[in-house]
Each structure stands twice: as C-alpha cells, then as structure tokens.
C-alpha atoms as a PDB file:
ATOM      1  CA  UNK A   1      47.354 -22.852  41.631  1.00  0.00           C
ATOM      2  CA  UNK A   2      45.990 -20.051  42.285  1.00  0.00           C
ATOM      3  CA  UNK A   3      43.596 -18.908  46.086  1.00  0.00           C
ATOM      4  CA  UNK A   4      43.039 -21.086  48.196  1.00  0.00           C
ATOM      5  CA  UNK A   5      44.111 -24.298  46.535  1.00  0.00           C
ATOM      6  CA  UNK A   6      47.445 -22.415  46.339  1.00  0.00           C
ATOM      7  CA  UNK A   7      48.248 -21.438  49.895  1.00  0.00           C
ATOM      8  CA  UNK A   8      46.185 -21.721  53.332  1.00  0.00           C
ATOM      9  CA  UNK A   9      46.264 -19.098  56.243  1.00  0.00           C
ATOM     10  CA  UNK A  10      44.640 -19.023  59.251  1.00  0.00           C
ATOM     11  CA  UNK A  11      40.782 -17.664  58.936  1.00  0.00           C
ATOM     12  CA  UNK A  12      41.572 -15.341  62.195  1.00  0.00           C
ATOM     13  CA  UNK A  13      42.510 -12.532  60.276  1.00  0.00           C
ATOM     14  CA  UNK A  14      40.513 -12.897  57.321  1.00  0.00           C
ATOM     15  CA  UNK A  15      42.762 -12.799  54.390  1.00  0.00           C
ATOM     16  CA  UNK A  16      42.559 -15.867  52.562  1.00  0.00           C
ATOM     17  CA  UNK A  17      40.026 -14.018  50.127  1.00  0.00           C
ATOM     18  CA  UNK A  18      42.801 -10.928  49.682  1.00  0.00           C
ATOM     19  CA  UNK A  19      45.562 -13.557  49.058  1.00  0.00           C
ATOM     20  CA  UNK A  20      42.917 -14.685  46.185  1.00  0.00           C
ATOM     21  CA  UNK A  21      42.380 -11.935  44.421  1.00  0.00           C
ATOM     22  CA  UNK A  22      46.003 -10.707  44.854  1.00  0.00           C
ATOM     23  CA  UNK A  23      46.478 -14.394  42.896  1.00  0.00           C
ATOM     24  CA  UNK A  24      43.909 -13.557  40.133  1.00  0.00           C
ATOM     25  CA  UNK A  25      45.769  -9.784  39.834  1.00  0.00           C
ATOM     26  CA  UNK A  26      49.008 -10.797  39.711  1.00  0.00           C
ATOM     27  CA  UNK A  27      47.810 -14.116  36.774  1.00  0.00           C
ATOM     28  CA  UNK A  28      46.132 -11.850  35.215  1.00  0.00           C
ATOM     29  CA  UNK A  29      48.915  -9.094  34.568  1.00  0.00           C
ATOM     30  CA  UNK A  30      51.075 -11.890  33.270  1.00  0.00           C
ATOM     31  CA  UNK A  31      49.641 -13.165  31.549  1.00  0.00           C
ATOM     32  CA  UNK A  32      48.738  -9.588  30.229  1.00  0.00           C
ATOM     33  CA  UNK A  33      52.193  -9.029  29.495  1.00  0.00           C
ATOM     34  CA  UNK A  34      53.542 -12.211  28.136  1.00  0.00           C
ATOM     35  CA  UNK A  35      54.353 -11.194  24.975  1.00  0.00           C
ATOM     36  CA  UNK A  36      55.815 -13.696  22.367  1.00  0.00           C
ATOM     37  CA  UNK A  37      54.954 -16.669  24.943  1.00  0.00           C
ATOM     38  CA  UNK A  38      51.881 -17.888  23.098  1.00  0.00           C
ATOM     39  CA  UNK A  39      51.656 -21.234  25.756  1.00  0.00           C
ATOM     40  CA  UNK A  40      49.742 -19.346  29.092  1.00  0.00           C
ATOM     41  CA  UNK A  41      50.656 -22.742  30.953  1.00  0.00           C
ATOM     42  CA  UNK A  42      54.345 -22.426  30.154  1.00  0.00           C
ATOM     43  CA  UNK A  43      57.159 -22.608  32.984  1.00  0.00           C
ATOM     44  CA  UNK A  44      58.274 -19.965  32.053  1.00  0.00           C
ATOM     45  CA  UNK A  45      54.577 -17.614  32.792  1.00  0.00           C
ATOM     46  CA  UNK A  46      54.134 -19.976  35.909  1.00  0.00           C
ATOM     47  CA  UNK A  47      57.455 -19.044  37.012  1.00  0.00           C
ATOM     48  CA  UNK A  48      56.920 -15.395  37.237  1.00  0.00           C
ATOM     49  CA  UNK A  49      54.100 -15.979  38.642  1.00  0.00           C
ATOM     50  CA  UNK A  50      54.919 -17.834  41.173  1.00  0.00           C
ATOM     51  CA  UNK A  51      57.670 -15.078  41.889  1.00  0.00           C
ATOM     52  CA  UNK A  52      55.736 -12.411  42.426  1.00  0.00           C
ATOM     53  CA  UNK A  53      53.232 -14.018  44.816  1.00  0.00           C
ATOM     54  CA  UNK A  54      55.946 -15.269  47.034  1.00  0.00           C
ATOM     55  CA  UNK A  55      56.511 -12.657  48.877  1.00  0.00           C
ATOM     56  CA  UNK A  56      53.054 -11.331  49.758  1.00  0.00           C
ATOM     57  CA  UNK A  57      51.874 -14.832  50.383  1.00  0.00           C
ATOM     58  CA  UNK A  58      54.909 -15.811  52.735  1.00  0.00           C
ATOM     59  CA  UNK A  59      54.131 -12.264  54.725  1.00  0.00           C
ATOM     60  CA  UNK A  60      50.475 -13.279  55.358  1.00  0.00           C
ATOM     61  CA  UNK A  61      51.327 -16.305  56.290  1.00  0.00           C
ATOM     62  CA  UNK A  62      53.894 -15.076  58.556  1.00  0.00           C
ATOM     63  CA  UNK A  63      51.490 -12.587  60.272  1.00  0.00           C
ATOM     64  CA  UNK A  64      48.835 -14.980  60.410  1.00  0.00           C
ATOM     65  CA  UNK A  65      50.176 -17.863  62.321  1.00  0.00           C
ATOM     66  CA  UNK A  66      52.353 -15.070  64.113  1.00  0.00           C
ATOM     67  CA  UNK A  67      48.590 -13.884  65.442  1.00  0.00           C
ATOM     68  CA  UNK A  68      47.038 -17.545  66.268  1.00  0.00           C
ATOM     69  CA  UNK A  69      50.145 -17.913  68.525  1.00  0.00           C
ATOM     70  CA  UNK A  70      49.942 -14.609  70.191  1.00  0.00           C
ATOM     71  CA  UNK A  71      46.191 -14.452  70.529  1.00  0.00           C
ATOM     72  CA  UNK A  72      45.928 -18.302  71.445  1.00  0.00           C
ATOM     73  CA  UNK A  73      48.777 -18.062  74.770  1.00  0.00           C
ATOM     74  CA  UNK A  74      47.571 -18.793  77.718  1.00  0.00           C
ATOM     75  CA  UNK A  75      50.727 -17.180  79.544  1.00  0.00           C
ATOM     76  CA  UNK A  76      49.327 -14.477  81.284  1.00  0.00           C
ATOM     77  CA  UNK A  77      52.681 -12.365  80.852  1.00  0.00           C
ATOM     78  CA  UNK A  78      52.351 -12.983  77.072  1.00  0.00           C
ATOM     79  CA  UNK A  79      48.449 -11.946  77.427  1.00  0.00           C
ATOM     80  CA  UNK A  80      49.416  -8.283  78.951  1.00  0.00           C
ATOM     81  CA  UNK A  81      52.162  -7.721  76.719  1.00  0.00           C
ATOM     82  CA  UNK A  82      49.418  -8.885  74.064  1.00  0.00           C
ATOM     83  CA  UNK A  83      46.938  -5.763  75.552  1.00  0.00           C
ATOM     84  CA  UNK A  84      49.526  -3.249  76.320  1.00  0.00           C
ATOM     85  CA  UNK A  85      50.414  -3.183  73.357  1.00  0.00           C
ATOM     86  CA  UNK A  86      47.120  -3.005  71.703  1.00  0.00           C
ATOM     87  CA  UNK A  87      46.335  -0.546  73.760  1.00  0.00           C
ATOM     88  CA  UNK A  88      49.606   1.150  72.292  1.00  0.00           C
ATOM     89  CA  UNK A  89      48.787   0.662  68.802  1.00  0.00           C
ATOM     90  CA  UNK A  90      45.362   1.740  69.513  1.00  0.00           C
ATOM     91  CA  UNK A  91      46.598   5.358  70.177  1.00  0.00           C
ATOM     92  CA  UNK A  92      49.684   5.959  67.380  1.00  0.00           C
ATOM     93  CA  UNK A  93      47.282   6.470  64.100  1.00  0.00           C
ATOM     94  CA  UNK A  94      50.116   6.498  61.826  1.00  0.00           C
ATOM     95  CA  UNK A  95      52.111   3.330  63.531  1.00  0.00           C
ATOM     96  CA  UNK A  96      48.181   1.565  63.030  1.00  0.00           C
ATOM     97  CA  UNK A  97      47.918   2.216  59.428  1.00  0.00           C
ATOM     98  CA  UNK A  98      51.506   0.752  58.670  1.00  0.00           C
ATOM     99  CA  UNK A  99      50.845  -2.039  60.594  1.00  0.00           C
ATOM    100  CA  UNK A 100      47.242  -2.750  58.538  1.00  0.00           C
ATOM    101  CA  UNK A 101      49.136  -2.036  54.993  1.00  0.00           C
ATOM    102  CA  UNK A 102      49.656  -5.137  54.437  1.00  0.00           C
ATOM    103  CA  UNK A 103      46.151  -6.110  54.815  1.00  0.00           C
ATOM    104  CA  UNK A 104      45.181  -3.685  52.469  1.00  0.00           C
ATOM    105  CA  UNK A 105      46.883  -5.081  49.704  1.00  0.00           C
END
C-alpha cells in the first residue's frame, strides 16, 4: 500500500500528500532497481519497500500527533511553553530550517 491507504497522519501539518509521493519515489526506485526479480509484487520488492518507508513514515507520524497534542492542551503552562518557544524558533534561522527538514522531504 502505498499514500494514504498505507499510513494516516494528522491533516494539521499537511503531510499526508509528502508521505505519498515519498511512497510513489521510493516504489518507483525499486522497483527501478530490481534486477533479476522479474515478479514486481514479490516479498521480496515489497520488503524493501516497506524498509525504506519506515522510517520517514514513523517520523511524520511521530511529529504529527506530537503537534495535535501540543497545539490541542488546554494547560495554560503547556500553552506558554508552546509560544515561548515559537517565539524562540521564530528568531534562530538555522535551528528553523532543521526543524522544517523533515517536511521538506
């Protein structure tokens, strides 16, 4: 399975479509590369595949419900950690872009 039949995240942050085509990228190159498998539904391809998107799908899902929680508190103490640091991030350019790499991918 491959999109969103293969894994569900949270539409807050938007990245249910880059999970997708990280799917379709990741299919694609193995099936690019499979060699002597002549089968492209073998256990073998699916295996690999389902390797390599692991990972990156685990992450997102990670950050994701990570957000809903944070964003979705009703402490108030949790709420002006929540801005602070915002606010922080907001200001440190390079500690911003490391934090939106994964995104990007």
């Amino acid at each position: 399975l491959v999109g969103d039949a293969a894994h569900g995240v949270h539409p807050l942050a938007g990245q249910g479509v880059n999970l997708g085509f990280g799917d379709a990228a990741a299919l694609c190159s193995i099936l690019a590369a499979r060699g002597a498998v002549r089968d492209p539904g073998s256990s073998l391809l699916l295996q690999r595949y389902a390797r390599r998107r692991l990972e990156p799908v685990l992450a997102m899902q990670g950050v994701t419900d990570g957000l809903v929680r944070l964003f979705g508190s009703r402490s108030p103490w949790i709420g002006a950690l929540r801005n602070r640091g915002m606010s922080l991030v907001g200001t440190l350019g390079p500690v911003k872009r490391l934090l939106a790499q994964p995104a990007l991918r």
